[in-house]
C-alpha atoms as a PDB file:
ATOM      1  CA  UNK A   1       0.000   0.000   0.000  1.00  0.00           C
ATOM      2  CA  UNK A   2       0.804   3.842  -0.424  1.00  0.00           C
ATOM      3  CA  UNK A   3       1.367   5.911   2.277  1.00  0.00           C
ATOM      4  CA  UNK A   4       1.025   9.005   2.278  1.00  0.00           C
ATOM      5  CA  UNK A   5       0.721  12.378   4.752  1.00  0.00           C
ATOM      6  CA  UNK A   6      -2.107  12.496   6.808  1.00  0.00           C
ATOM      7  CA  UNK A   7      -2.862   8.621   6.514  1.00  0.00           C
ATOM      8  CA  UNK A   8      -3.914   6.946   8.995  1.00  0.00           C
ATOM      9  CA  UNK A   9      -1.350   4.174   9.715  1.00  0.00           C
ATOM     10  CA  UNK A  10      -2.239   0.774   9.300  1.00  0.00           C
ATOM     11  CA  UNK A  11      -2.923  -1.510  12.569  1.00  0.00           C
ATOM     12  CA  UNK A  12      -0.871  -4.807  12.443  1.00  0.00           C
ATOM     13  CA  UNK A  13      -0.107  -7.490  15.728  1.00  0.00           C
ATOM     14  CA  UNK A  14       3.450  -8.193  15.928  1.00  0.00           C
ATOM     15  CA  UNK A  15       5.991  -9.624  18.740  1.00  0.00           C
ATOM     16  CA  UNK A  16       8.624  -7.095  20.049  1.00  0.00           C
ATOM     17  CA  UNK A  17      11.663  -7.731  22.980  1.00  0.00           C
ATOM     18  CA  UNK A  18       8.657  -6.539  25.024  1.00  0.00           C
ATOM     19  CA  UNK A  19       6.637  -8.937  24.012  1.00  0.00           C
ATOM     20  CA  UNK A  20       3.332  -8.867  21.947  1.00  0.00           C
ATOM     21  CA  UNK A  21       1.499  -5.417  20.688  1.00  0.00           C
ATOM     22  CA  UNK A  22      -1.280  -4.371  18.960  1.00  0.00           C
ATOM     23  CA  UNK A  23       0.145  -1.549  16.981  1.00  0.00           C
ATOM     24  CA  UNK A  24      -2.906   0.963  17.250  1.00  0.00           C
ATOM     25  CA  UNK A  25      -3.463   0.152  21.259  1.00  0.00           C
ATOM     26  CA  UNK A  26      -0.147   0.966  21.663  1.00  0.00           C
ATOM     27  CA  UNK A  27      -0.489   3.743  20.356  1.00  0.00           C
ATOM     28  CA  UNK A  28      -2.761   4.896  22.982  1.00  0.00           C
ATOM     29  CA  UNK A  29      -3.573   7.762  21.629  1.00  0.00           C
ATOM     30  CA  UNK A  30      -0.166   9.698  22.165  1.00  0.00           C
ATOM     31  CA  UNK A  31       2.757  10.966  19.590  1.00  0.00           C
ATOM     32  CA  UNK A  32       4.335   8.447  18.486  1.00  0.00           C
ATOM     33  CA  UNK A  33       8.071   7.398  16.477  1.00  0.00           C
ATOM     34  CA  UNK A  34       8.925   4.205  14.700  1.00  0.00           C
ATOM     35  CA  UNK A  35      12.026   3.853  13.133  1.00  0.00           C
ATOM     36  CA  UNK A  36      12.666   1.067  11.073  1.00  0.00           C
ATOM     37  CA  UNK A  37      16.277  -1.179  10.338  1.00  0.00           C
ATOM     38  CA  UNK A  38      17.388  -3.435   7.699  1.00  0.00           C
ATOM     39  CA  UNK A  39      18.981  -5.577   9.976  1.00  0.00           C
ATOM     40  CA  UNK A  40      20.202  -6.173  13.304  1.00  0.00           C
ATOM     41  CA  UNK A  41      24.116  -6.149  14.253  1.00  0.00           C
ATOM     42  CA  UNK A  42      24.700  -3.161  11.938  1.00  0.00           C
ATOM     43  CA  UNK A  43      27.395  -0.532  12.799  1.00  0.00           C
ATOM     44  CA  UNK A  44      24.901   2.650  11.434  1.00  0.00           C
ATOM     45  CA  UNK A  45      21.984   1.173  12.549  1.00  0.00           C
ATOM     46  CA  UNK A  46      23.816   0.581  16.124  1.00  0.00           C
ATOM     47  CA  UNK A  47      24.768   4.022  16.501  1.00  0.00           C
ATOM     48  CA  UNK A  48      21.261   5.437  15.323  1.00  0.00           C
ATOM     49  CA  UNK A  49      19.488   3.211  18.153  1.00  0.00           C
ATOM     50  CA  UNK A  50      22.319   4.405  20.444  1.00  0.00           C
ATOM     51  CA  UNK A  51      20.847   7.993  19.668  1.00  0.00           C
ATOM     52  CA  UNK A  52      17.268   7.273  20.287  1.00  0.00           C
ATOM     53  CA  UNK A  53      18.605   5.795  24.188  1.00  0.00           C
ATOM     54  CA  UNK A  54      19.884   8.716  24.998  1.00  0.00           C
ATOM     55  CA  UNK A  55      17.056  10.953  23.990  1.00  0.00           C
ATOM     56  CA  UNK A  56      14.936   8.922  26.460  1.00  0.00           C
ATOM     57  CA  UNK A  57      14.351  11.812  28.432  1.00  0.00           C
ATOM     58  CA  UNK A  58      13.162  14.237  25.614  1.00  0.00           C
ATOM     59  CA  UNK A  59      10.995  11.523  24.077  1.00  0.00           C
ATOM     60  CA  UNK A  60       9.204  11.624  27.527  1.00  0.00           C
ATOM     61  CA  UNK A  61       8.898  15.252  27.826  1.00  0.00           C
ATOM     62  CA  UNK A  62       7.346  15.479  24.618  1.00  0.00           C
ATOM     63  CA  UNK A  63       5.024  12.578  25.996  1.00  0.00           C
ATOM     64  CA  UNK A  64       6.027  10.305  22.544  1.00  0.00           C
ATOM     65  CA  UNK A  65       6.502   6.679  22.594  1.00  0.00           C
ATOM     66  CA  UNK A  66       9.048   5.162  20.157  1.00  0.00           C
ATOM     67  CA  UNK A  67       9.757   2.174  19.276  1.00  0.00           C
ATOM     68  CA  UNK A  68      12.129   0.334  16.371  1.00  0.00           C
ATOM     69  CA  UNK A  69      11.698  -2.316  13.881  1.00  0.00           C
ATOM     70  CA  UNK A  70      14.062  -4.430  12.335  1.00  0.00           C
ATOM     71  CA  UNK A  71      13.633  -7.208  10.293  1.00  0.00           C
ATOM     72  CA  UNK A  72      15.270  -9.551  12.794  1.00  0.00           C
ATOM     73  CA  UNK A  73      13.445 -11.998  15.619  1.00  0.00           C
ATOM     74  CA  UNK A  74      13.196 -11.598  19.329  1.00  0.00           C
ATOM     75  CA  UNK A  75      16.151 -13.367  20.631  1.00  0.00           C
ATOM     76  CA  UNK A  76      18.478 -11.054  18.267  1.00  0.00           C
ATOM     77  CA  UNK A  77      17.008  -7.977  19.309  1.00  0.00           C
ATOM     78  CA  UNK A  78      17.578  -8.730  22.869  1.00  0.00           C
ATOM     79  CA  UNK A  79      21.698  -9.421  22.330  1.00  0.00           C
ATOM     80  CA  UNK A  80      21.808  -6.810  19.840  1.00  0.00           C
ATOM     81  CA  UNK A  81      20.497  -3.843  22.587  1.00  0.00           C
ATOM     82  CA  UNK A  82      23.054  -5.453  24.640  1.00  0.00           C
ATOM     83  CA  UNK A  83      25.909  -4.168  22.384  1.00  0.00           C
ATOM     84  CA  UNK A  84      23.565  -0.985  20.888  1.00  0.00           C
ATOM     85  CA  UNK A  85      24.366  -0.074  25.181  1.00  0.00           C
ATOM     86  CA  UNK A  86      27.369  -0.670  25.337  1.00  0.00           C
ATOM     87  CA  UNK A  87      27.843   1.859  22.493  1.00  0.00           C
ATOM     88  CA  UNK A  88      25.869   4.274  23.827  1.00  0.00           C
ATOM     89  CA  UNK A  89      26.398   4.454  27.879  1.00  0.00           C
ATOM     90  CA  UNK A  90      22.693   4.377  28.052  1.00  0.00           C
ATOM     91  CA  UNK A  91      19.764   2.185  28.590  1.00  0.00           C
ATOM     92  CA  UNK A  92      17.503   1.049  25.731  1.00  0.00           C
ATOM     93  CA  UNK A  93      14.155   0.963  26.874  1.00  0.00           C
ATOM     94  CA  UNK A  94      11.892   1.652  23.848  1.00  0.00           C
ATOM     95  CA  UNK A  95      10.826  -1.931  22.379  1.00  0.00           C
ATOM     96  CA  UNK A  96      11.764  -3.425  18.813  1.00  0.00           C
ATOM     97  CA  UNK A  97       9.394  -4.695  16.342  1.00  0.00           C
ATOM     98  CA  UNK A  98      10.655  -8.093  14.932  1.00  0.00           C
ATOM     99  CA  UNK A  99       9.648  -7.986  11.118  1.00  0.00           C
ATOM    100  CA  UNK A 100      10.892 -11.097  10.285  1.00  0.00           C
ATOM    101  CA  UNK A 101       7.958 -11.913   7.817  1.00  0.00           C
ATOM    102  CA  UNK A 102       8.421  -8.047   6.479  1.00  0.00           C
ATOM    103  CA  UNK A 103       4.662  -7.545   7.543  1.00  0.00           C
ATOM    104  CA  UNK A 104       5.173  -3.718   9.008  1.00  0.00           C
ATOM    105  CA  UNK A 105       7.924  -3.237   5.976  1.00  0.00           C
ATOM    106  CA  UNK A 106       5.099  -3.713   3.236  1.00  0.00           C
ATOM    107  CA  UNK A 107       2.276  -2.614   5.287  1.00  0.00           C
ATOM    108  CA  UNK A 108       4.315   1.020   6.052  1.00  0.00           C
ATOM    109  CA  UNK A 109       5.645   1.325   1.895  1.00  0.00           C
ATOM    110  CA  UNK A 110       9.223   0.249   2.797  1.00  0.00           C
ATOM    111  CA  UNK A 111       9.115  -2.903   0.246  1.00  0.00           C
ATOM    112  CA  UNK A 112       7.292  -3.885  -2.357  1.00  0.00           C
ATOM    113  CA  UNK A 113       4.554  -6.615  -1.781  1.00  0.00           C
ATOM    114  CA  UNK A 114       6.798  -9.479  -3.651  1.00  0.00           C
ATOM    115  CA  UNK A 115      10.285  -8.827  -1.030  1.00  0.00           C
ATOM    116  CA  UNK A 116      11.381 -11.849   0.270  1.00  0.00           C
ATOM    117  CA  UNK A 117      14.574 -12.924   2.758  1.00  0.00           C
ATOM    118  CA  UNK A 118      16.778 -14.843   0.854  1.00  0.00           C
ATOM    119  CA  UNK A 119      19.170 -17.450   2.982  1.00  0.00           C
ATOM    120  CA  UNK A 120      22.233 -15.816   4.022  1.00  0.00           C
ATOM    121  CA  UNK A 121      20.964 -12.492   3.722  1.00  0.00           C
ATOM    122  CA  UNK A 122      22.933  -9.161   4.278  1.00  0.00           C
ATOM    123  CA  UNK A 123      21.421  -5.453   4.813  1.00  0.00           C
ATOM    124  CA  UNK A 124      21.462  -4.840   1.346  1.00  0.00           C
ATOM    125  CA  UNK A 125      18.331  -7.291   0.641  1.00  0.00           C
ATOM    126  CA  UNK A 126      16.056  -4.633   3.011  1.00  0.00           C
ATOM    127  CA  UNK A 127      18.173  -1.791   2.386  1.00  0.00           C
ATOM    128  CA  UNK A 128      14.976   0.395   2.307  1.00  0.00           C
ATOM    129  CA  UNK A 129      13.568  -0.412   6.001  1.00  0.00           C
ATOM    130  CA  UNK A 130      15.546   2.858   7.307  1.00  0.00           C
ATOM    131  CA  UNK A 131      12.624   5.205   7.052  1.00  0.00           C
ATOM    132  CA  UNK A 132      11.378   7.247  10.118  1.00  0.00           C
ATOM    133  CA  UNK A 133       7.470   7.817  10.412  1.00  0.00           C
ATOM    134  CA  UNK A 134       6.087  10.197  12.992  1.00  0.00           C
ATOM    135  CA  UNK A 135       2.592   9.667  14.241  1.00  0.00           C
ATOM    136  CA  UNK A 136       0.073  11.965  15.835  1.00  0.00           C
ATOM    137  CA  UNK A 137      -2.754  11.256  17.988  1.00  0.00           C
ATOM    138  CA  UNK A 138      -4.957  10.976  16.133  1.00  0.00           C
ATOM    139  CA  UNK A 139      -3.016   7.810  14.214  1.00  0.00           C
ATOM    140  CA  UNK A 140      -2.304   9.729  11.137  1.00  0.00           C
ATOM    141  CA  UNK A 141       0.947   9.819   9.308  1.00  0.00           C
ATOM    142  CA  UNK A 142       2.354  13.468  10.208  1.00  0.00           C
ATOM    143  CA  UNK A 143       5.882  12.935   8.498  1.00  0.00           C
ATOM    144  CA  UNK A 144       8.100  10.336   7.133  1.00  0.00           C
ATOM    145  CA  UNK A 145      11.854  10.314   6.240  1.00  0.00           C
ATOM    146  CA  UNK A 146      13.591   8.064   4.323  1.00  0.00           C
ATOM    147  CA  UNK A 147      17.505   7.259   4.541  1.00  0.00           C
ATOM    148  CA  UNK A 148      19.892   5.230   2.191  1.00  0.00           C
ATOM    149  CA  UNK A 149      21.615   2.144   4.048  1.00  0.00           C
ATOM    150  CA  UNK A 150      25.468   4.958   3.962  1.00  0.00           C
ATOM    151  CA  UNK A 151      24.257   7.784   5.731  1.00  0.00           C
ATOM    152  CA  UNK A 152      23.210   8.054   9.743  1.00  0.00           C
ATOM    153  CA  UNK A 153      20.115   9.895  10.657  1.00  0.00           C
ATOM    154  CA  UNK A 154      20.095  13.416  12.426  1.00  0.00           C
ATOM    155  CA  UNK A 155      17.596  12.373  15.297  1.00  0.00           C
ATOM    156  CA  UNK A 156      17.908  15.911  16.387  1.00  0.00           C
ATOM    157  CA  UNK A 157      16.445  17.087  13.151  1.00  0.00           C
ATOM    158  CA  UNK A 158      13.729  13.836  14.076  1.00  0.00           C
ATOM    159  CA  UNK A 159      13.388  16.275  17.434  1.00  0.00           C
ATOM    160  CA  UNK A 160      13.284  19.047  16.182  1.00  0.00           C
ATOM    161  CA  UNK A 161      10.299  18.743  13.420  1.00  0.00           C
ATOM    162  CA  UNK A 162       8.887  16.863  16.391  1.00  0.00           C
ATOM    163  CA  UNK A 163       8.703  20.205  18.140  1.00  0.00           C
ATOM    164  CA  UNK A 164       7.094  21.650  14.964  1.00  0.00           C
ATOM    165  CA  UNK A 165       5.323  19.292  14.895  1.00  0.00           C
ATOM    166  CA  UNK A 166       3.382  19.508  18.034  1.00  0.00           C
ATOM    167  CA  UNK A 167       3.700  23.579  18.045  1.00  0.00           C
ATOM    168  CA  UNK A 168       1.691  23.638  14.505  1.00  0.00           C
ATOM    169  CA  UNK A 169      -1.124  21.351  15.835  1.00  0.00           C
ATOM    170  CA  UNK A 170      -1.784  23.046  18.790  1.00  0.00           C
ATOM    171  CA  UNK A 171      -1.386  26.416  17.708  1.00  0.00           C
ATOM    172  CA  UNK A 172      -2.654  26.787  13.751  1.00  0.00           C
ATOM    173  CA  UNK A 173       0.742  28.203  12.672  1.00  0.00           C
ATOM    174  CA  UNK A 174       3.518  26.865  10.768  1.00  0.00           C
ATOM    175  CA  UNK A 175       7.278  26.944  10.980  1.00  0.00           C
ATOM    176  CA  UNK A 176       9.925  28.949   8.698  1.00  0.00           C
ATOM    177  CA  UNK A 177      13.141  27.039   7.266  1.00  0.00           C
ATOM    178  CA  UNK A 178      15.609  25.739  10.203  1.00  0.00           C
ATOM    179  CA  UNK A 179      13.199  26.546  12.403  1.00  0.00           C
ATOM    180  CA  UNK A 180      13.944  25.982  16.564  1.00  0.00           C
ATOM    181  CA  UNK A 181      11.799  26.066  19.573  1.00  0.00           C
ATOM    182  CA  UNK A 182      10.780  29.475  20.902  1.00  0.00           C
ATOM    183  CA  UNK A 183      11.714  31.384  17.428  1.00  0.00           C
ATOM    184  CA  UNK A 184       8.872  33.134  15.286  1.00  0.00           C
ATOM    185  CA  UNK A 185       6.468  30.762  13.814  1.00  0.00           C
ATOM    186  CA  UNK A 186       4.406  32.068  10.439  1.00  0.00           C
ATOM    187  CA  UNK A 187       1.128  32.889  10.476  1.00  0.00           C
ATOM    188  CA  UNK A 188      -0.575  30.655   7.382  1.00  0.00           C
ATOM    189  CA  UNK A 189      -2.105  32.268   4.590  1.00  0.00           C
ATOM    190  CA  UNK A 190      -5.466  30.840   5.167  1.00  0.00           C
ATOM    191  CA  UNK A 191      -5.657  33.620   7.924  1.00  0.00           C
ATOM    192  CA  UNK A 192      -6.747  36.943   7.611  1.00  0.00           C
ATOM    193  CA  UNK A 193      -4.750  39.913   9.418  1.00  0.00           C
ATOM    194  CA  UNK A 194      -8.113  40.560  11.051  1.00  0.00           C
ATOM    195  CA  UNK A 195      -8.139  37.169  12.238  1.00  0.00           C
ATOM    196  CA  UNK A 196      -4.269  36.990  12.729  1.00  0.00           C
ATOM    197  CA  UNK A 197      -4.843  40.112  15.201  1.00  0.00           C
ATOM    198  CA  UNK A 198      -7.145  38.863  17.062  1.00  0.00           C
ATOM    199  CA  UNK A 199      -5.491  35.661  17.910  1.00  0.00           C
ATOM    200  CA  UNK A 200      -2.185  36.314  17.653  1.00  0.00           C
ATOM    201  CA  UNK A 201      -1.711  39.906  18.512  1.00  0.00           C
ATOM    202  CA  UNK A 202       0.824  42.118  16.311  1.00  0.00           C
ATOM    203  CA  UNK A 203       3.243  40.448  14.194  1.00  0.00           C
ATOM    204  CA  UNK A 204       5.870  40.859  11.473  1.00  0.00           C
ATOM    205  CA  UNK A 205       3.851  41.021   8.231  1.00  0.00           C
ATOM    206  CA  UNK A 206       7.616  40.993   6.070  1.00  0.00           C
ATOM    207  CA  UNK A 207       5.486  40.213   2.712  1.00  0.00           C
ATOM    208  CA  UNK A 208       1.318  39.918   2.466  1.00  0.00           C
ATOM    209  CA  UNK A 209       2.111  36.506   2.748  1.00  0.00           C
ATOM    210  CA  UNK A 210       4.665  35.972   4.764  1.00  0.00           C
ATOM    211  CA  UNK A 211       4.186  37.189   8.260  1.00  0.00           C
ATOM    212  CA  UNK A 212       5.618  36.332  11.636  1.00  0.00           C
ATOM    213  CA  UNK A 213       4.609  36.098  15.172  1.00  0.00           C
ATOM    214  CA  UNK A 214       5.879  34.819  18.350  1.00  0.00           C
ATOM    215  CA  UNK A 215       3.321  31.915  20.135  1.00  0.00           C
END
C-alpha cells in the first residue's frame, strides 16, 4: 500500500523484545516514532538506536513513545540492545518490532509486496527499512523520512520537526526554514490579518504573505 501524509497508519499485531502489541493500542492515543532497520548487528543502525537511548528523556517530555523495527526476531534484538548499550552508555528501553515476515515493511511502503529474505541475507536485501514515520494522535501519518543504508540519521532534526510538529497542531501556525523552539512561527495564509490580530496579537507582516509572530 501507499502511504502518504495524513494517513492513517495501518494496525498490524506483531511480537517485540517486550513482548506482543497491537500496533494501534499501543499507540494509545499519544505521539508516536517508529524507526525502522534493515537488519540487526549493523554498525549505522547501532549508533542510530544508540541515539534514540539517549534521547529517552526528551521523548518523555514530549510525551512520545518510540519504538524500532528491524527485520530480525526476538532473541536477536535482545543481544543486539546489549551491544547498541554498550555503544551508547545508556539504557535502551523503547521496544523493537521483529519484522521477520516483512509484515510492518510492506504494510508502512518500505518494500514492495513481492520482497522476500533470501538465505544468508545481508542489509542490502532490506536496504529500504531505514525510514522514520512520525505519528500523531490521532493515528495519522504526520511525516516520514527516508535514509539510504550509507548515511546516519540526524535524530535531532527527528526532534526538532517533532517540536514543529506539536507547536503547529496546537497552535494553527507553521514553521519557517531551520526553524527551533521558541523562534517566530508564520502565520498561514489561510488567515486573515483581522483574524491573525485577534489571535495572535501584532506580528511581522515581512510580505502579504509571509508574516511572523511569536506563540
Amino acid at each position: 500500500m501507499s502511504l502518504r501524509i495524513n494517513d492513517t497508519v495501518p494496525n498490524f499485531k506483531a511480537d517485540t523484545d517486550h513482548g506482543s502489541i497491537d500496533f494501534h493500542e499501543w499507540l494509545d492515543g499519544k505521539w508516536a516514532i517508529m524507526f525502522s532497520h534493515p537488519k540487526d548487528f549493523t554498525p549505522v543502525c547501532t549508533t542510530e538506536f544508540g541515539a534514540v537511548a539517549q534521547l529517552a528523556a526528551e521523548w518523555e517530555k514530549r510525551d512520545t513513545k518510540v519504538i524500532g523495527v528491524s527485520v530480525d526476531g526476538v532473541e536477536e534484538h535482545k543481544a543486539w540492545k546489549q551491544d547498541i548499550e554498550t555503544v551508547c552508555k545508556a539504557p535502551a528501553v523503547f521496544p523493537i518490532i521483529a519484522d521477520e515476515s516483512l509484515e510492518v515493511s510492506k504494510l508502512f511502503d518500505m518494500l514492495p509486496a513481492e520482497a522476500y529474505l533470501p538465505d544468508g541475507r545481508t542489509p542490502a536485501d532490506s536496504a529500504t527499512v531505514r525510514t522514520v514515520f512520525i505519528i500523531g494522535p490521532d493515528k495519522q501519518l504526520k511525516l516520514s523520512m527516508t535514509y539510504p543504508m550509507s548515511v546516519g540519521r540526524n535524530f535531532a532534526e527527528v526532534l526538532r520537526a517533532l517540536d514543529a510538529l506539536q507547536l503547529t497542531g496546537a497552535k494553527g501556525v507553521a514553521t519557517p526554514v531551520n526553524w527551533q523552539a521558541g523562534e517566530d512561527v508564520i502565520v498561514p495564509p489561510t488567515v486573515s490579518d483581522e483574524d491573525a490580530k485577534a489571535k495572535f496579537g501584532e506580528f511581522d507582516a515581512v510580505l502579504p504573505y509571509l508574516r511572523k509572530v511569536k506563540v
